[in-house]
Protein backbone atom coordinates (compact mmCIF):
# COMPACT_ATOMS: atom_id res chain seq x y z
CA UNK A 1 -6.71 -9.61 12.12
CA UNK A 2 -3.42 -9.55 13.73
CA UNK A 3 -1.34 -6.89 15.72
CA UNK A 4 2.58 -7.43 14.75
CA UNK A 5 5.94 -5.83 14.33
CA UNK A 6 7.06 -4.95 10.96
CA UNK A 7 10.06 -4.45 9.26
CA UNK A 8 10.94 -2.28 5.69
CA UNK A 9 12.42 -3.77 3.04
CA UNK A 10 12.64 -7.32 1.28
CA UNK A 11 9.74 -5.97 -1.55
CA UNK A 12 10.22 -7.60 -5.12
CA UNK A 13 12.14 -5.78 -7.44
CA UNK A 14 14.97 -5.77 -9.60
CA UNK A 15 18.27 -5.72 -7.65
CA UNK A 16 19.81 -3.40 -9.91
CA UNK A 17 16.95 -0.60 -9.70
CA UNK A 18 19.24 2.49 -10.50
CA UNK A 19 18.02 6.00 -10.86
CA UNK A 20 19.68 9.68 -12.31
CA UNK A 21 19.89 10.02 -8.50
CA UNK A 22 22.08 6.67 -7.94
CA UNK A 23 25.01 8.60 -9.11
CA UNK A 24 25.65 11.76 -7.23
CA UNK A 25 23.82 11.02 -4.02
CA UNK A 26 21.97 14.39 -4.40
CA UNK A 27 18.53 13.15 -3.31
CA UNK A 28 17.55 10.06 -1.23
CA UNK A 29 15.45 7.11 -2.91
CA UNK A 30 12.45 9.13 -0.66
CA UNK A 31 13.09 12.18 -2.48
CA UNK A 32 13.38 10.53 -5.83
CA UNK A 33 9.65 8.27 -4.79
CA UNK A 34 8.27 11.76 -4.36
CA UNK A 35 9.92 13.50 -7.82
CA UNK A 36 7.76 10.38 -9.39
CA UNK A 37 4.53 11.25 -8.26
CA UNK A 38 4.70 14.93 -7.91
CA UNK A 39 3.10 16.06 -11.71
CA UNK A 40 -0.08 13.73 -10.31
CA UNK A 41 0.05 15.44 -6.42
CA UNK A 42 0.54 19.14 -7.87
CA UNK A 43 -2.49 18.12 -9.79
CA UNK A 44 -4.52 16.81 -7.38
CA UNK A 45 -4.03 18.82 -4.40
CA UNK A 46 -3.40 22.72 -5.64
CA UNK A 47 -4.56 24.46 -2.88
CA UNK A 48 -2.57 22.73 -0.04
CA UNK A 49 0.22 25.07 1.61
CA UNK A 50 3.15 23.85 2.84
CA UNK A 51 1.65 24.85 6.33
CA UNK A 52 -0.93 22.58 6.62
CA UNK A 53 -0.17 20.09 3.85
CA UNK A 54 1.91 17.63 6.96
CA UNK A 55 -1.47 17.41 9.02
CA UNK A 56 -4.22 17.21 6.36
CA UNK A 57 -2.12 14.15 5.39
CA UNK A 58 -1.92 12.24 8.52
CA UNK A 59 -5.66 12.91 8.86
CA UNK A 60 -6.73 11.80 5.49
CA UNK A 61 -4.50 8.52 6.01
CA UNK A 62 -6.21 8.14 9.68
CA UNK A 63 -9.55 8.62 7.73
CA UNK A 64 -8.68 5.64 5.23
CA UNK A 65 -7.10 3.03 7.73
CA UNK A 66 -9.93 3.84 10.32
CA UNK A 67 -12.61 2.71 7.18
CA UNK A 68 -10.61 -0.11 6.67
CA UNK A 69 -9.52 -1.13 10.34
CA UNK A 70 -12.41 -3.69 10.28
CA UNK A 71 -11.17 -5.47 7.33
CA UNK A 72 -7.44 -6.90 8.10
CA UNK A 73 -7.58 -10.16 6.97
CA UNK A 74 -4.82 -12.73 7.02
CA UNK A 75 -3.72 -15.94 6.38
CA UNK A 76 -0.70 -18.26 7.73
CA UNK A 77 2.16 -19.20 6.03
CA UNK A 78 1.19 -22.81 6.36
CA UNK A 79 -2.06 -22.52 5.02
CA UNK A 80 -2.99 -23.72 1.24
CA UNK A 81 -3.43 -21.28 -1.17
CA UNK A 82 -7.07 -22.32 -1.01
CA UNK A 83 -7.88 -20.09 1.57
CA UNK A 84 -6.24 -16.80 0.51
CA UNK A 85 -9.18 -17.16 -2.59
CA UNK A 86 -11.49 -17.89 -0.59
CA UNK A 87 -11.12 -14.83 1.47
CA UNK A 88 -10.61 -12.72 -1.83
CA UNK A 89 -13.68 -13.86 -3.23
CA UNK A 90 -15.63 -13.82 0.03
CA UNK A 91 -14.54 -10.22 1.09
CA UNK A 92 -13.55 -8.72 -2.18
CA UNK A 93 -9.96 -8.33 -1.25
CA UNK A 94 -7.14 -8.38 -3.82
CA UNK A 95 -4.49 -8.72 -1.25
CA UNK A 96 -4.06 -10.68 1.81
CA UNK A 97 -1.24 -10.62 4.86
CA UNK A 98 0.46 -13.63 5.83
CA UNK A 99 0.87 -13.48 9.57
CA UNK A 100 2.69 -16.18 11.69
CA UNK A 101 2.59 -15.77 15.32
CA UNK A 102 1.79 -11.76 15.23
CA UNK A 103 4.62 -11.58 13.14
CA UNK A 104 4.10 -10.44 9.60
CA UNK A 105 5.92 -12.81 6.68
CA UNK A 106 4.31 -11.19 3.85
CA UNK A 107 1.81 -10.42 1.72
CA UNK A 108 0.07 -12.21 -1.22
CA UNK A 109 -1.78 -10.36 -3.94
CA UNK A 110 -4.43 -11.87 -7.26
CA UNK A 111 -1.22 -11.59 -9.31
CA UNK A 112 0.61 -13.89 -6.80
CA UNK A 113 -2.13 -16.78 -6.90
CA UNK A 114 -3.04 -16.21 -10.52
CA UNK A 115 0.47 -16.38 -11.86
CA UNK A 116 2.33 -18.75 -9.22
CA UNK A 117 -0.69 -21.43 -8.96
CA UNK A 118 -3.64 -21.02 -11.42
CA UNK A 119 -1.47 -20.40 -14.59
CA UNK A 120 0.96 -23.20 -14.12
CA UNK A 121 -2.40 -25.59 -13.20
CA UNK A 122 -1.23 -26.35 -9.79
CA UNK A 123 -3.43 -27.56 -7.20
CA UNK A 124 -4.08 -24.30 -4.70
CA UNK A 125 -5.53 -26.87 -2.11
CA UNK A 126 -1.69 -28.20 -2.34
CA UNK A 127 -0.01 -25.55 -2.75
CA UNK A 128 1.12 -23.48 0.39
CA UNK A 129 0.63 -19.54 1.00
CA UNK A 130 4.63 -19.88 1.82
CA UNK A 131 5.53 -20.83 -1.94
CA UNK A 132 4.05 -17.55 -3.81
CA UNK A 133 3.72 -14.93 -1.27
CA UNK A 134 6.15 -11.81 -1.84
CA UNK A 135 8.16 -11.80 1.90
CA UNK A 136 8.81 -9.00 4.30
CA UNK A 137 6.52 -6.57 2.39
CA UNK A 138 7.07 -2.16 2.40
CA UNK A 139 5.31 -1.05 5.17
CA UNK A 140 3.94 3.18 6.09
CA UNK A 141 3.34 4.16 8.91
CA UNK A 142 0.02 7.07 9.80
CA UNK A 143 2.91 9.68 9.72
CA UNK A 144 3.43 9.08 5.98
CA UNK A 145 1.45 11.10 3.38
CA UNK A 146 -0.59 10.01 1.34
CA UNK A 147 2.17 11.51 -1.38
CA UNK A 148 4.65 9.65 0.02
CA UNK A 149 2.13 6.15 0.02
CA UNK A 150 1.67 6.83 -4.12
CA UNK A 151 5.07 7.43 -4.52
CA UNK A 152 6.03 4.05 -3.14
CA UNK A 153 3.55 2.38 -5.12
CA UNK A 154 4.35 3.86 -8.16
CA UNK A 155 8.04 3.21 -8.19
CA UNK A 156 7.97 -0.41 -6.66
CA UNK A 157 4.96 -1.10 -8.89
CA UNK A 158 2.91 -2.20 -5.65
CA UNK A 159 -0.89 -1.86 -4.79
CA UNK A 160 -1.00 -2.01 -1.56
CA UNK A 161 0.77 -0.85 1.66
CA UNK A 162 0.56 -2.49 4.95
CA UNK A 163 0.28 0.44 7.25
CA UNK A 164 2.06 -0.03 10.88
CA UNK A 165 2.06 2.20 13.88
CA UNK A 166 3.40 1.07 17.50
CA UNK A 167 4.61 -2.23 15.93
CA UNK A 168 0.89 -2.96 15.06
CA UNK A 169 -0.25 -3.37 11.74
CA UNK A 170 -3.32 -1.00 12.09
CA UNK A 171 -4.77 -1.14 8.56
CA UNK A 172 -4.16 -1.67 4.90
CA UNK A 173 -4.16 1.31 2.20
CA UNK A 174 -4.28 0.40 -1.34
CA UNK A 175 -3.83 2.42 -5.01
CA UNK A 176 -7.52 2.64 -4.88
CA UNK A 177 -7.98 4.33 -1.39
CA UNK A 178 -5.23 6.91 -2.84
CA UNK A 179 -7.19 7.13 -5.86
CA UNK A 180 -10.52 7.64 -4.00
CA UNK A 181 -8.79 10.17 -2.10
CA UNK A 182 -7.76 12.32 -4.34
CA UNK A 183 -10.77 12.84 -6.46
CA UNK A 184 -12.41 13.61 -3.32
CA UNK A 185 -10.04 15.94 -2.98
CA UNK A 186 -10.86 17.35 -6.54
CA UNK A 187 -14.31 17.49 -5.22
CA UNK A 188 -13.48 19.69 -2.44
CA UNK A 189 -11.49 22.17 -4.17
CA UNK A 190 -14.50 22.77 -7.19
CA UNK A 191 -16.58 23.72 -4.44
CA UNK A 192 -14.19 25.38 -2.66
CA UNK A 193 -13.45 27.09 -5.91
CA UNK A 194 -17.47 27.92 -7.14
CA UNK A 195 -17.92 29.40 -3.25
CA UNK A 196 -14.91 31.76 -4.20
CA UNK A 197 -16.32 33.36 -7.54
CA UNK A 198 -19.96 33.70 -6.67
């Protein structure tokens, strides 16, 4: 586990990636993440106001990372591919960080080794972390939403988000976690929802 400065940007995907938005400049590529997700958000989370939806946010991402904080793991950009499956199958991880010198360099997912090193029938004792991970990876910070953290995902067609506060890298949230969340969510609002009517 490592404690490093991050920076946005650098994230694999198609250079050209224009939107209805592109054009006129009426919303920012934040606003347009959101417009993705927002059918799935509305659904999940009906009873939030705009008063408190800011702070149950932060919380609920706090909530995740703090599960998680214990389970950073990383791997060097010099190491063999080896031992990012080692960790995944050891830990149950699907992605790892690649961390030089507290400095993250990127992040390597299943898709990465599978596709880059298995598929081809290259040798992943041979084959370094450096050749298939996915450099300078998105980044959120404990201010974002959890909205705004599906949003990403769903329009960069990522799983998981580093998540970075101070220039640390305190924790790692991933579609699942959102997932997770939100059903819990659900949860809350049924009951919230049966206390009501009675």
């Amino acid at each position: 586990t490592c404690a490093l400065p991050i920076s946005d940007g650098g994230q694999r995907h198609a250079a050209a990636d224009h939107h209805p938005y592109d054009v006129a400049g009426a919303r920012t590529e934040r606003q347009y993440e959101l417009s993705l997700i927002s059918p799935i958000v509305s659904a999940a989370a009906p009873l939030v106001t705009t008063e408190n939806a800011s702070i149950g946010n932060v919380v609920d991402q706090k909530k995740i990372v703090d599960q998680k904080a214990s389970t950073i793991f990383s791997v060097r950009t010099t190491d063999p591919v080896e031992n990012v499956l080692k960790i995944m199958r050891d830990f149950r991880v699907r992605a790892v960080l690649v961390i030089d010198d507290n400095e993250l360099k990127g992040i390597v997912s299943q898709g990465d080794c599978a596709i880059k090193v298995l598929l081809p029938h290259q040798d992943p004792t041979q084959v370094l972390v450096s050749k298939i991970m996915t450099p300078k990876p998105l980044t959120v910070t404990l201010s974002n939403s959890l909205e705004e953290c599906m949003a990403i995902m769903v329009h960069k067609h990522i799983r998981h988000l580093p998540v970075v506060e101070n220039n640390k890298v305190v924790g790692v949230v991933s579609i699942g976690d959102l997932v997770k969340n939100i059903i819990e969510q659900q949860g809350n609002q049924i009951k919230f929802l049966e206390t009501y009517i009675k």
